[in-house]
Protein backbone atom coordinates (compact mmCIF):
# COMPACT_ATOMS: atom_id res chain seq x y z
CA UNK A 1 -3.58 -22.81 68.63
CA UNK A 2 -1.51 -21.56 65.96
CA UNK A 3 -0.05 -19.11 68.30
CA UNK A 4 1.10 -21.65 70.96
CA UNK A 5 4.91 -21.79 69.43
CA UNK A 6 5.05 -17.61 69.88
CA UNK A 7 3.51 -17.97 73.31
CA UNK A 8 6.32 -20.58 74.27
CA UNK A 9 9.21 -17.60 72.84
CA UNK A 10 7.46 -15.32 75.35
CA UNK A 11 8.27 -17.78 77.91
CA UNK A 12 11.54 -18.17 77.02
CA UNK A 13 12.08 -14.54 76.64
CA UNK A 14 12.50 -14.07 72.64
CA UNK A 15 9.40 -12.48 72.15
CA UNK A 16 7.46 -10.33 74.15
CA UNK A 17 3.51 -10.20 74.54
CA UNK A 18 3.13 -6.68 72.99
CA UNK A 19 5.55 -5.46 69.71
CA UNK A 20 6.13 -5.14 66.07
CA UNK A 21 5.56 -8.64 64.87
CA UNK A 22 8.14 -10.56 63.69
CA UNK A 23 8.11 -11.23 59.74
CA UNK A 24 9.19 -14.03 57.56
CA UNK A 25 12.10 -12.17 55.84
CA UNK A 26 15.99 -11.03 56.91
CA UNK A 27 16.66 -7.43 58.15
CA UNK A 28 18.88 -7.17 54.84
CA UNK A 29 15.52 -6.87 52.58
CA UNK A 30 13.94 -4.03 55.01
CA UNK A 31 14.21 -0.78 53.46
CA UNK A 32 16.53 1.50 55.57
CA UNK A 33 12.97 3.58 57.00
CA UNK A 34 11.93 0.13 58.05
CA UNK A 35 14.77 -0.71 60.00
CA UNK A 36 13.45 1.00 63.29
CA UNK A 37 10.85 -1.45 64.84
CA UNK A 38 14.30 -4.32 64.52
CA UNK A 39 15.56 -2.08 67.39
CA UNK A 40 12.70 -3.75 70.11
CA UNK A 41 11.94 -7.30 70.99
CA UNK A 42 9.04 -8.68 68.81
CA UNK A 43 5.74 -9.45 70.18
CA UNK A 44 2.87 -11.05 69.63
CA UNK A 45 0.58 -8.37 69.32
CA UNK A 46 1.00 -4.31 68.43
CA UNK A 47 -0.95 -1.66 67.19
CA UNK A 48 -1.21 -2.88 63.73
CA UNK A 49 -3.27 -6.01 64.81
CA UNK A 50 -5.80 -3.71 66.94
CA UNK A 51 -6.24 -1.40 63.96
CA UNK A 52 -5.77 -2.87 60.74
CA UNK A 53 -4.94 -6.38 61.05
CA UNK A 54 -4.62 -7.78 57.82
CA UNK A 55 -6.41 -5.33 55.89
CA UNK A 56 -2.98 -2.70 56.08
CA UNK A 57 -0.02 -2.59 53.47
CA UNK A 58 3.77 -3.23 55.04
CA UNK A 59 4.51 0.65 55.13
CA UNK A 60 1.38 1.38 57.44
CA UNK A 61 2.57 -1.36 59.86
CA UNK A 62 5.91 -0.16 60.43
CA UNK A 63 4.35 3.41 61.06
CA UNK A 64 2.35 1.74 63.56
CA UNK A 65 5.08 -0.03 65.08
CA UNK A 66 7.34 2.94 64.96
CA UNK A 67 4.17 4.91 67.40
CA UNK A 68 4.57 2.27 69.47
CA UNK A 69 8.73 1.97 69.96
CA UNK A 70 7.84 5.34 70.33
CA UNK A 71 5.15 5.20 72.95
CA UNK A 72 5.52 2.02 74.64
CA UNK A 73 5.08 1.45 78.52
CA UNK A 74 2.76 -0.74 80.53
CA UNK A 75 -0.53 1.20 80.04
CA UNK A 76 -0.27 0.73 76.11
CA UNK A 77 0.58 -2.35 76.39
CA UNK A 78 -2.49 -3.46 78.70
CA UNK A 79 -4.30 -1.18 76.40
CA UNK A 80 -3.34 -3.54 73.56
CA UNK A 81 -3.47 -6.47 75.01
CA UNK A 82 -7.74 -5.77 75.99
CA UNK A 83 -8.36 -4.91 72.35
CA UNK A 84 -6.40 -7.82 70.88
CA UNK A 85 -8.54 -10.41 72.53
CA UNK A 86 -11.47 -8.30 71.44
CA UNK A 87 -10.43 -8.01 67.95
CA UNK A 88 -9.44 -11.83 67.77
CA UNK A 89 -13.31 -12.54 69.29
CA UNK A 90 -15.01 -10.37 66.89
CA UNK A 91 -12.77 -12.00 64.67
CA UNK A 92 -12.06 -8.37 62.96
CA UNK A 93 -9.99 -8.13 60.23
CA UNK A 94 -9.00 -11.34 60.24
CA UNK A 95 -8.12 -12.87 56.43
């Protein structure tokens, strides 16, 4: 439920389902290595979530983003998309 306002961006085309989520502070306090996963759309899910989820510092989810600016394309994304509702199920790494 408390995803419904990031589900309604994806409608509306600010977000997208699968991307480096979108964090809480301005581009200006990102160290300049962090800078890359600004240059895609956010989602609402990436790799971070299907690996470490809460449990991962903020440098090892920008690497993760960065594989997936890197990677991206529909059969990641479906790939991501499967083990995100599986993760949220098993409610795995959730805090």
């Amino acid at each position: 439920m408390d995803e419904l306002p990031q589900l309604l961006n994806v409608l509306n085309g600010s977000m997208s389902l699968v991307g480096p989520r979108p964090t809480s502070f301005a581009a200006e306090t990102y160290a300049p290595q962090h800078l890359r996963r600004l240059e895609v759309t956010p989602g609402l899910t990436g790799l971070w979530q299907i690996i470490g989820r809460a449990s991962m510092e903020f440098d090892e989810r920008v690497e993760l983003d960065v594989a997936y600016i890197e990677r991206r394309g529909i059969a990641l994304d479906i790939m991501i998309l499967v083990k995100t509702v599986t993760a949220v199920l098993e409610q795995r790494g959730a805090c």
